[in-house]
Protein backbone atom coordinates (compact mmCIF):
# COMPACT_ATOMS: atom_id res chain seq x y z
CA UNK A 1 -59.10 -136.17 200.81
CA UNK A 2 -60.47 -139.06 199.10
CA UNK A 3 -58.60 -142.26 200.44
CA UNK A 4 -60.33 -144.35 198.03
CA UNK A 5 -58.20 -142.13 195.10
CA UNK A 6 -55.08 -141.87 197.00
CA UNK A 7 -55.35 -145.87 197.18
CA UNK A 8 -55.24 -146.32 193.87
CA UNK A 9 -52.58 -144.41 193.06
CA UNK A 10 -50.71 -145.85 195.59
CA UNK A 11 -51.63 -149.35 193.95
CA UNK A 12 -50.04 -147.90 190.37
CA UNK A 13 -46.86 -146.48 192.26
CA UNK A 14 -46.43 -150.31 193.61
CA UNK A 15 -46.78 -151.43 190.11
CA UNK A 16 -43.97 -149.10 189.15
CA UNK A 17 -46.28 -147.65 186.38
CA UNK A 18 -46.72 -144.16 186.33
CA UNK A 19 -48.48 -143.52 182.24
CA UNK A 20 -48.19 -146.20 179.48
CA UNK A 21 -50.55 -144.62 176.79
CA UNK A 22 -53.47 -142.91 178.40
CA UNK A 23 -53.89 -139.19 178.18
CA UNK A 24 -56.03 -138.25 180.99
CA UNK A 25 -54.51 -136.59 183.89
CA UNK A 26 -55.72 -138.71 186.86
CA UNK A 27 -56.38 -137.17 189.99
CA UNK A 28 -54.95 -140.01 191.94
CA UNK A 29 -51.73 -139.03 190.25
CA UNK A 30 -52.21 -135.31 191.37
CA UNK A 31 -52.56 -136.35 195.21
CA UNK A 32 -49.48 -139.16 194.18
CA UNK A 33 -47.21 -135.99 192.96
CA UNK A 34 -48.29 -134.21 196.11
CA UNK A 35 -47.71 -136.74 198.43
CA UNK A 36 -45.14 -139.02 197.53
CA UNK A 37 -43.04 -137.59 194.69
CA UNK A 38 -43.03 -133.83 196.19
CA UNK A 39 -43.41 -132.26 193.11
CA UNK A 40 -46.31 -129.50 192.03
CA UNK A 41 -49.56 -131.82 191.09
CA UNK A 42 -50.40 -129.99 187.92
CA UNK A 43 -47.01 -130.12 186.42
CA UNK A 44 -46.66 -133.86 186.84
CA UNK A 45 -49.63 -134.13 184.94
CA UNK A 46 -49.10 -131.95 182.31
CA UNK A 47 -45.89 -133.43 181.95
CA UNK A 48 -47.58 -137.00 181.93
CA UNK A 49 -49.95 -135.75 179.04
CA UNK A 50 -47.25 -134.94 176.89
CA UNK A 51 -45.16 -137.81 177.56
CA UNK A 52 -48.73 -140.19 176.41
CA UNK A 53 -49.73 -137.45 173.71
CA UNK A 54 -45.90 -138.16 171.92
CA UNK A 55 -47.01 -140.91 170.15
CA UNK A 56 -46.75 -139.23 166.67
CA UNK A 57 -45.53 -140.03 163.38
CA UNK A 58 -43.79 -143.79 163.36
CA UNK A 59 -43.15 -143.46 167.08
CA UNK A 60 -45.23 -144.99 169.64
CA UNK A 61 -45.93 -143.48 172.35
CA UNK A 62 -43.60 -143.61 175.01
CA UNK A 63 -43.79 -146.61 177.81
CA UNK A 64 -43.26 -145.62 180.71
CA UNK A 65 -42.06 -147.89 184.45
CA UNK A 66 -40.24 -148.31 187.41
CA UNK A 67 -40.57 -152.04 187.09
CA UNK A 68 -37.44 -153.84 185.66
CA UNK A 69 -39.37 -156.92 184.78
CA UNK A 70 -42.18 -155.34 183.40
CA UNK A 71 -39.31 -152.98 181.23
CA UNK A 72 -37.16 -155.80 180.44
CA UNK A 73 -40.14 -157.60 179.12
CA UNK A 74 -41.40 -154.90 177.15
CA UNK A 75 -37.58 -153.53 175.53
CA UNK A 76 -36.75 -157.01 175.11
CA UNK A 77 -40.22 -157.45 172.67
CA UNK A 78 -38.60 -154.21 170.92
CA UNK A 79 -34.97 -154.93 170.69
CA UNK A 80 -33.67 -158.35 172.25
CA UNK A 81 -34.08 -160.43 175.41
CA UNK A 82 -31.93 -159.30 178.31
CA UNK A 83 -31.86 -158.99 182.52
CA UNK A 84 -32.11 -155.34 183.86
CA UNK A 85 -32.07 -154.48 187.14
CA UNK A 86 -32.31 -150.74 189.27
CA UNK A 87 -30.48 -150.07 192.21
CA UNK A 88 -31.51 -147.04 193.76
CA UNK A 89 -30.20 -145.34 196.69
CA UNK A 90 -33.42 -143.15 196.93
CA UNK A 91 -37.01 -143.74 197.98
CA UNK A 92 -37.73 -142.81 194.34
CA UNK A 93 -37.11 -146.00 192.30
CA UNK A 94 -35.52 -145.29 189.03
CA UNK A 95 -37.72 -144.91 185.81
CA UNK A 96 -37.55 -145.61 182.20
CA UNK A 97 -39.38 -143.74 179.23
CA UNK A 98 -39.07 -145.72 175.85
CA UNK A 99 -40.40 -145.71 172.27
CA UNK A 100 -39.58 -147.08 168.84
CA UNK A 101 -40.58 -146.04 165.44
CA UNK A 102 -39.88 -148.14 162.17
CA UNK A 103 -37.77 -147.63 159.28
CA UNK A 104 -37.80 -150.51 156.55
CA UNK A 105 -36.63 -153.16 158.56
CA UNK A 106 -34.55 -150.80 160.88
CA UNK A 107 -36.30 -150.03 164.41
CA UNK A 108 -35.37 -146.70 166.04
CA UNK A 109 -35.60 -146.66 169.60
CA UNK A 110 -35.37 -143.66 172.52
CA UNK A 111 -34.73 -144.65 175.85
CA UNK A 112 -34.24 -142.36 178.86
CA UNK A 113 -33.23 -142.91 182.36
CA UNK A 114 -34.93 -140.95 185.31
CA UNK A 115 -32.67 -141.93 188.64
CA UNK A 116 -34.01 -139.22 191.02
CA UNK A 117 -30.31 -138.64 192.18
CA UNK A 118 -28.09 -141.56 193.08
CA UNK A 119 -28.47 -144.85 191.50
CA UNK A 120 -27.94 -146.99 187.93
CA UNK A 121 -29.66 -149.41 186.09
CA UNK A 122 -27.46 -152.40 184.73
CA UNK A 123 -28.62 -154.66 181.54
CA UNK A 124 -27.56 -157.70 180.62
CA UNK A 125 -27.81 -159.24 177.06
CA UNK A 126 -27.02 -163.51 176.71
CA UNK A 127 -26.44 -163.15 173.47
CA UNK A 128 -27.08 -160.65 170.69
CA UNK A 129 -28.11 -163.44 168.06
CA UNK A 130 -27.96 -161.85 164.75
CA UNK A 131 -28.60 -158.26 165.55
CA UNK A 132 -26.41 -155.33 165.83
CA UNK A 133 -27.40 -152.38 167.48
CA UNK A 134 -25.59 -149.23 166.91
CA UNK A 135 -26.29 -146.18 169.93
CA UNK A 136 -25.88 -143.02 170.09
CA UNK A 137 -25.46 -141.23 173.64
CA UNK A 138 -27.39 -137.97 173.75
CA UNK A 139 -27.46 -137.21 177.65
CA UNK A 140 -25.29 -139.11 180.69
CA UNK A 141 -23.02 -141.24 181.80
CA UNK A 142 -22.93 -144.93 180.94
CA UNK A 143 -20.32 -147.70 180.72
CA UNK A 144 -20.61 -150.58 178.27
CA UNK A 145 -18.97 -154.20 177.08
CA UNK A 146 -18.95 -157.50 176.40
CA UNK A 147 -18.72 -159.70 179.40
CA UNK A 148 -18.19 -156.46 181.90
CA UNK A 149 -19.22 -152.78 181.57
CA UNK A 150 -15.48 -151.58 181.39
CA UNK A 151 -15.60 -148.88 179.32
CA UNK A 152 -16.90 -145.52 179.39
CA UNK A 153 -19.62 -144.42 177.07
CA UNK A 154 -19.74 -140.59 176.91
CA UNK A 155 -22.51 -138.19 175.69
CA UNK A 156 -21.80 -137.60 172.15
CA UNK A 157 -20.30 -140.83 171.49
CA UNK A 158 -21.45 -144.17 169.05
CA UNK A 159 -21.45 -147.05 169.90
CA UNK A 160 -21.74 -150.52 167.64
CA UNK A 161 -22.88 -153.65 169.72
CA UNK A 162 -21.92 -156.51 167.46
CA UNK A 163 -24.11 -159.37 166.62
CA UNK A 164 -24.35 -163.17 168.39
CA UNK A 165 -22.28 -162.40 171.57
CA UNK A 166 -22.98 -160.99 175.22
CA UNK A 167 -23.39 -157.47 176.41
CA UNK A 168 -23.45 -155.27 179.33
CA UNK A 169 -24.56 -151.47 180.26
CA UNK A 170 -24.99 -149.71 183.26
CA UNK A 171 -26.42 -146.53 183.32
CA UNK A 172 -24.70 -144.65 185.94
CA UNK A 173 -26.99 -141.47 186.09
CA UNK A 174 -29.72 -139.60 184.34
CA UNK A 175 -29.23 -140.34 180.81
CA UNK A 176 -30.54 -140.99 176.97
CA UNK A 177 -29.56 -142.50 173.99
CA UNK A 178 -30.79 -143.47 171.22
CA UNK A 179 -30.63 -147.53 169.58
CA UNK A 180 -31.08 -148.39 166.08
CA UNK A 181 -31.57 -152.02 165.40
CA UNK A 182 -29.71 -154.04 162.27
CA UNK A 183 -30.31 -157.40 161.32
CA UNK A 184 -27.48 -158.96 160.49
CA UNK A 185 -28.59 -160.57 156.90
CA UNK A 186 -29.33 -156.47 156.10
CA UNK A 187 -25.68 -155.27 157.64
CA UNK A 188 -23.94 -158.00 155.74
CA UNK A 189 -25.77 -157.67 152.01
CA UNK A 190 -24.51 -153.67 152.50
CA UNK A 191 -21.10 -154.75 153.29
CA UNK A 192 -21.03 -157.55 150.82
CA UNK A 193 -22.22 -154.55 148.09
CA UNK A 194 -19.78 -152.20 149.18
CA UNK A 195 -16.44 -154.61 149.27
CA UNK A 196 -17.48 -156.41 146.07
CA UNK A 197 -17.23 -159.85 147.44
CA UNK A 198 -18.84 -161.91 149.86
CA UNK A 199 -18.98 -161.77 153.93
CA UNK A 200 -16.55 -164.89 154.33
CA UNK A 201 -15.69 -163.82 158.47
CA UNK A 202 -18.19 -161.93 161.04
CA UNK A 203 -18.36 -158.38 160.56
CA UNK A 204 -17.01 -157.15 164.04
CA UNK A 205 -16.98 -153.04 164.91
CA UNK A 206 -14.73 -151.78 167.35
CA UNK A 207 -15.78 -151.74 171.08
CA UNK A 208 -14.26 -148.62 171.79
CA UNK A 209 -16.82 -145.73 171.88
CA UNK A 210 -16.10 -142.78 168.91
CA UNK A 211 -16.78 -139.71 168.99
CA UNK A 212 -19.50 -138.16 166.75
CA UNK A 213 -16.76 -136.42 164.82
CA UNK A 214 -15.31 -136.78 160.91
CA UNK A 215 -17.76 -139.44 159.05
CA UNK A 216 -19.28 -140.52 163.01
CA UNK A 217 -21.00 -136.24 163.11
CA UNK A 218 -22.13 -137.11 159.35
CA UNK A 219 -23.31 -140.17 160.33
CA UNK A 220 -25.31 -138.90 163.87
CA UNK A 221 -26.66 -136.00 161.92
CA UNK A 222 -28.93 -138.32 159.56
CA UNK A 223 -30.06 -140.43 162.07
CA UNK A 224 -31.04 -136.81 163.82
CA UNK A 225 -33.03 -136.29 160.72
CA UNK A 226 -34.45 -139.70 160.37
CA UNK A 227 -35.42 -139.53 163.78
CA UNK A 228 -37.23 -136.23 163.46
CA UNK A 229 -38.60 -136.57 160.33
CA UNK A 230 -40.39 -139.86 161.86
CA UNK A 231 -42.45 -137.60 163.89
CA UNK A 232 -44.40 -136.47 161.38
CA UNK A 233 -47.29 -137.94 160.16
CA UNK A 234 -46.57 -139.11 156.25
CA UNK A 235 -42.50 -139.14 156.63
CA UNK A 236 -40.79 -138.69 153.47
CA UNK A 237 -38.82 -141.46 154.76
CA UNK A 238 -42.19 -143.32 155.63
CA UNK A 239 -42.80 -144.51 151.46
CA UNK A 240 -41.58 -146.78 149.11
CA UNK A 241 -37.76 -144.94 149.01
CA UNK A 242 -37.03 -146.33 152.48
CA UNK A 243 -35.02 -148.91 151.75
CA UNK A 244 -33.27 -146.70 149.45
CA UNK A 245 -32.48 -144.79 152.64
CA UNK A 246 -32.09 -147.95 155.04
CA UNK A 247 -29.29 -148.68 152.74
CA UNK A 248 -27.67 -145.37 152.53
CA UNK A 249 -27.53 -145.52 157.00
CA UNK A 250 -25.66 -149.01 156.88
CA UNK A 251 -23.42 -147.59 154.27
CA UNK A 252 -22.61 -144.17 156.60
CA UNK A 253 -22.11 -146.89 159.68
CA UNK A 254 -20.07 -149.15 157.62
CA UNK A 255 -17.81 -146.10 156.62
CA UNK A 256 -17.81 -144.03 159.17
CA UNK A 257 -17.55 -146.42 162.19
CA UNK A 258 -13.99 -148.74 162.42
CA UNK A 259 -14.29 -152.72 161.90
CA UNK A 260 -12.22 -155.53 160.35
CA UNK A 261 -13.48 -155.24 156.70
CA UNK A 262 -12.57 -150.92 157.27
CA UNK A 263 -9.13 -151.61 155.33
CA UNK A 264 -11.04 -152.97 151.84
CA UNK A 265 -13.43 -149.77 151.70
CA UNK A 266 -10.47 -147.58 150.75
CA UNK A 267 -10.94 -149.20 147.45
CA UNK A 268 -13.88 -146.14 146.09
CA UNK A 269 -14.38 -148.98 142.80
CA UNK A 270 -15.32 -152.50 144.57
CA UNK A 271 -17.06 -153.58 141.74
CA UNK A 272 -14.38 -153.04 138.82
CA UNK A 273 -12.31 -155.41 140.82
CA UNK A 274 -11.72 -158.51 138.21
CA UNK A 275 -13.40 -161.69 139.59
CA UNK A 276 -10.66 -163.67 140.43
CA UNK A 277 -9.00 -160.62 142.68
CA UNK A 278 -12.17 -160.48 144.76
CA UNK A 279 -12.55 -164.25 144.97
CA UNK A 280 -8.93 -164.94 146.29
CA UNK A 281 -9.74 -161.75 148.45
CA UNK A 282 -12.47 -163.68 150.46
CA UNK A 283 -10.06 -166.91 150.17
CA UNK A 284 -8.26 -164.57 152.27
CA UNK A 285 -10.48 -163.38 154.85
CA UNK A 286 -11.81 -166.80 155.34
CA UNK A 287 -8.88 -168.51 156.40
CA UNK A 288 -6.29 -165.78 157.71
CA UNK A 289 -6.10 -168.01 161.12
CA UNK A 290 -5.24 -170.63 159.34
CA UNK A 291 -1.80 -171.45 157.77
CA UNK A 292 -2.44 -170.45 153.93
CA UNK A 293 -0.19 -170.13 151.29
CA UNK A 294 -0.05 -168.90 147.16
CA UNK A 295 -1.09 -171.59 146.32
CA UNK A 296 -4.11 -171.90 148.42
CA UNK A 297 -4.96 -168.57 146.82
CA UNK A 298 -4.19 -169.62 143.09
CA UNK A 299 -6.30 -172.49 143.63
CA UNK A 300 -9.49 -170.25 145.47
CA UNK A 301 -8.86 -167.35 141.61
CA UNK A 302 -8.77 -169.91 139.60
CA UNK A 303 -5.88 -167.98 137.53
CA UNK A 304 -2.04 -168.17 137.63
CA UNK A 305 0.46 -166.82 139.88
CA UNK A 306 1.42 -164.35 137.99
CA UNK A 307 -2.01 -163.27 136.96
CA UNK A 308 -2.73 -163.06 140.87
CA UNK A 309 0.30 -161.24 141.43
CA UNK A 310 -0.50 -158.57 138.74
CA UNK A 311 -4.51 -158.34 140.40
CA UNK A 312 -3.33 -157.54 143.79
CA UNK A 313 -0.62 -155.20 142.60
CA UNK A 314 -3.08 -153.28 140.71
CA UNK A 315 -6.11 -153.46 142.74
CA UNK A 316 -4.67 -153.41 146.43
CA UNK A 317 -1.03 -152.30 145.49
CA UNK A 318 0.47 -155.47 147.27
CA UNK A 319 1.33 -159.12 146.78
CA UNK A 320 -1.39 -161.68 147.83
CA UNK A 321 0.76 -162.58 150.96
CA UNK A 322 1.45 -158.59 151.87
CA UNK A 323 -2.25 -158.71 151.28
CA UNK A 324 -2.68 -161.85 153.87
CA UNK A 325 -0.51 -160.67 156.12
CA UNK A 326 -2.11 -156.70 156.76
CA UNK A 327 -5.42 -158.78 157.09
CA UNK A 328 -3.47 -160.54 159.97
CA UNK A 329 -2.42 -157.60 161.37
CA UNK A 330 -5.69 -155.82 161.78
CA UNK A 331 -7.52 -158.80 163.19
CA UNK A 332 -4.80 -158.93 165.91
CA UNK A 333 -5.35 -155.01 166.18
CA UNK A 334 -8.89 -155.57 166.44
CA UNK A 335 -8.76 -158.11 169.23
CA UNK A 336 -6.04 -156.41 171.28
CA UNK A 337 -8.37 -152.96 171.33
CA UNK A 338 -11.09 -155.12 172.48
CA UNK A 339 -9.60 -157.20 175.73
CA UNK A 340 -7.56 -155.40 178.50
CA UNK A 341 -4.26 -155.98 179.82
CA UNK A 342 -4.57 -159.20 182.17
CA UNK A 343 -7.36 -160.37 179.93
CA UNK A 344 -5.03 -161.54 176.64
CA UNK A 345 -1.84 -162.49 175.92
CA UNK A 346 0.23 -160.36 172.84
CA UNK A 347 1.82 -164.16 171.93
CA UNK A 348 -2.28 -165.55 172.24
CA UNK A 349 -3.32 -163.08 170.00
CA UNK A 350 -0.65 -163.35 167.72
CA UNK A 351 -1.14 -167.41 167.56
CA UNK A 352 -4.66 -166.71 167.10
CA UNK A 353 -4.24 -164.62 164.05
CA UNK A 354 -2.39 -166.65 162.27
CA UNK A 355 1.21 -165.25 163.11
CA UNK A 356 4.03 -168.28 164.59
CA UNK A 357 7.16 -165.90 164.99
CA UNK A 358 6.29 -163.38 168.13
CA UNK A 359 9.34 -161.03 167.12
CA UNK A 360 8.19 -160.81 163.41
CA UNK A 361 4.38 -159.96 164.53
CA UNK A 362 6.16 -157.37 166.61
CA UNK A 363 8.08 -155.77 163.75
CA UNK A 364 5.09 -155.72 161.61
CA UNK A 365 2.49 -154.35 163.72
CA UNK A 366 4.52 -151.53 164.81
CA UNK A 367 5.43 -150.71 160.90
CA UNK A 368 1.61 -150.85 160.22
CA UNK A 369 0.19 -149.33 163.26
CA UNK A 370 3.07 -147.37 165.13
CA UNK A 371 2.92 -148.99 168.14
CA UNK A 372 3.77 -152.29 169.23
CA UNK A 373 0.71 -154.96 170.22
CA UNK A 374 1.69 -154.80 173.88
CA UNK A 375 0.94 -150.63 173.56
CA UNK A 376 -2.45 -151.33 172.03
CA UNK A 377 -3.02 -154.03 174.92
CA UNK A 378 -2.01 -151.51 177.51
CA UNK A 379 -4.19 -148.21 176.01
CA UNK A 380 -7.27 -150.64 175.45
């Protein structure tokens, strides 16, 4: 046995890098696969020749470690700067195979998790400054949040990661998913187009998981054929159409996954709305936490009260301040579904969103939702 070929293979094991882009089999990977990893030599390196001969298409080929710095570093160039660290509970450490294609200004990425039986990996992001990043879990278990991973994230289940705050995943076993990256300017011009009126207030998606059912299976079965159709070399998607088709995806994730602009994409004719309906409309959205009143909104249309009146009626088929108040509502909604019983208070929340009378913000979340806030706190 040659120990000058076992050494360096050793020395790339230490390095926690088994194939980033070369196609060769080595042979000091053979006697590594022998040796250390116990599996058959010849179908580790066949299976390490694929994995470096899969950079086809828009995909690159896949990078592959055992390093968390050296991953961290190289995701973070992809996606956005975080922490990761593995914990193992094997000899193995854990490994990560990942690769990104381009779409427009949309970046696909696949990332898998490898944890040779027990084990997780757990990321960390500071801050998600203007990106969103919607994923979709194709294989394992994970858990994901804001400040704390404290909810599950299931195979077959989206998830939207909302722009300029924290987040946190751990991978809990074998697993893959795949990311697309937004930028926020592109996710707000789509909603902005959609609702007819400018993004006054963050756009903010639900933190809760969904399952890839109703508009969410429509929704994960383009970005199935995005994803494969980026394998192949001269894409259809790959031309000058692609930001035709960038801005059909936002519009799917915009419609298909729940946020607090969902309630104004009922309306199927944004655009007919008269100018001075969508301007008090964004009044509205603006400067719900805030105490606002008809006039405030006469004054943001430009028209009378009664010309207001008859806009809303038509348009939304309530009064400006029914209007004001359902906007309330579904903020509160929004933020109770988000935090956790022991996190919030219902009388913070209702404070927060603009609501002084506790008993009254009672009533009328329970006649819009069904349930009263401190059900919503409890089921979060």
């Amino acid at each position: 046995m040659n120990e000058a070929v076992l050494f360096r293979a050793a020395r790339r094991l230490s390095k926690g890098r088994f194939c980033i882009g070369d196609t060769k089999p080595a042979r000091g990977r053979n006697i590594l696969g022998k040796l250390i990893l116990g599996r058959n030599p010849f179908k580790l390196s066949a299976m390490m020749h694929q994995t470096a001969a899969e950079g086809t298409g828009r995909w690159t080929p896949y990078f592959v470690s055992s390093d968390p710095l050296e991953t961290s570093e190289i995701v973070g160039q992809s996606i956005i700067s975080h922490s990761l660290a593995h914990n193992s509970r094997q000899k193995r450490p854990a490994t990560v195979r990942f690769r990104t294609a381009s779409l427009d200004t949309l970046t696909f990425h696949e990332m898998a998790y490898s944890m040779f039986g027990k084990g997780e990996a757990r990321i960390n992001v500071p801050n998600m400054a203007n990106i969103y990043l919607c994923e979709i879990n194709l294989e394992g278990q994970m858990a994901v949040g804001q400040m704390r991973a404290d909810r599950s994230f299931r195979p077959g289940e989206i998830y939207m990661i909302n722009a300029n705050g924290p987040h946190t995943k751990i991978w809990q076993t074998d697993g893959r998913q795949m990311m697309i990256k937004i930028h926020q300017t592109d996710m707000e011009a789509a909603l902005a187009r959609l609702i007819g009126m400018p993004v006054r207030d963050p756009l903010v998606f639900d933190q809760a998981p969904c399952p890839l059912s109703g508009g969410a299976a429509t929704l994960g079965r383009m970005i199935d054929l995005l994803t494969q159709d980026l394998e192949q070399e001269g894409s259809f998607f790959d031309g000058p159409g692609s930001g035709d088709v960038k801005q059909m995806l936002l519009d799917m994730m915009l419609n298909a996954l729940p946020h607090n602009y969902t309630h104004l994409l009922s309306d199927t004719s944004p655009t007919l709305r008269p100018r001075h309906v969508r301007y008090a409309a964004a009044y509205i959205h603006s400067h719900s936490r805030e105490v606002v009143g008809l006039d405030d909104m006469v004054q943001a249309s430009g028209v009378s009260r009664r010309s207001l009146h008859e806009g809303f009626r038509k348009y939304y088929g309530v009064t400006p301040m029914v209007y004001l108040r359902n906007v309330r509502l579904d903020n509160a909604r929004l933020m109770l579904k988000q935090k956790g019983v022991g996190d919030v208070l219902v009388t913070d929340v209702a404070l927060d969103c603009g609501f002084n009378h506790l008993s009254k913000f009672a009533r009328a979340y329970k006649e819009r939702f069904g349930e009263l806030p401190s059900e919503t706190l409890r089921n979060a």
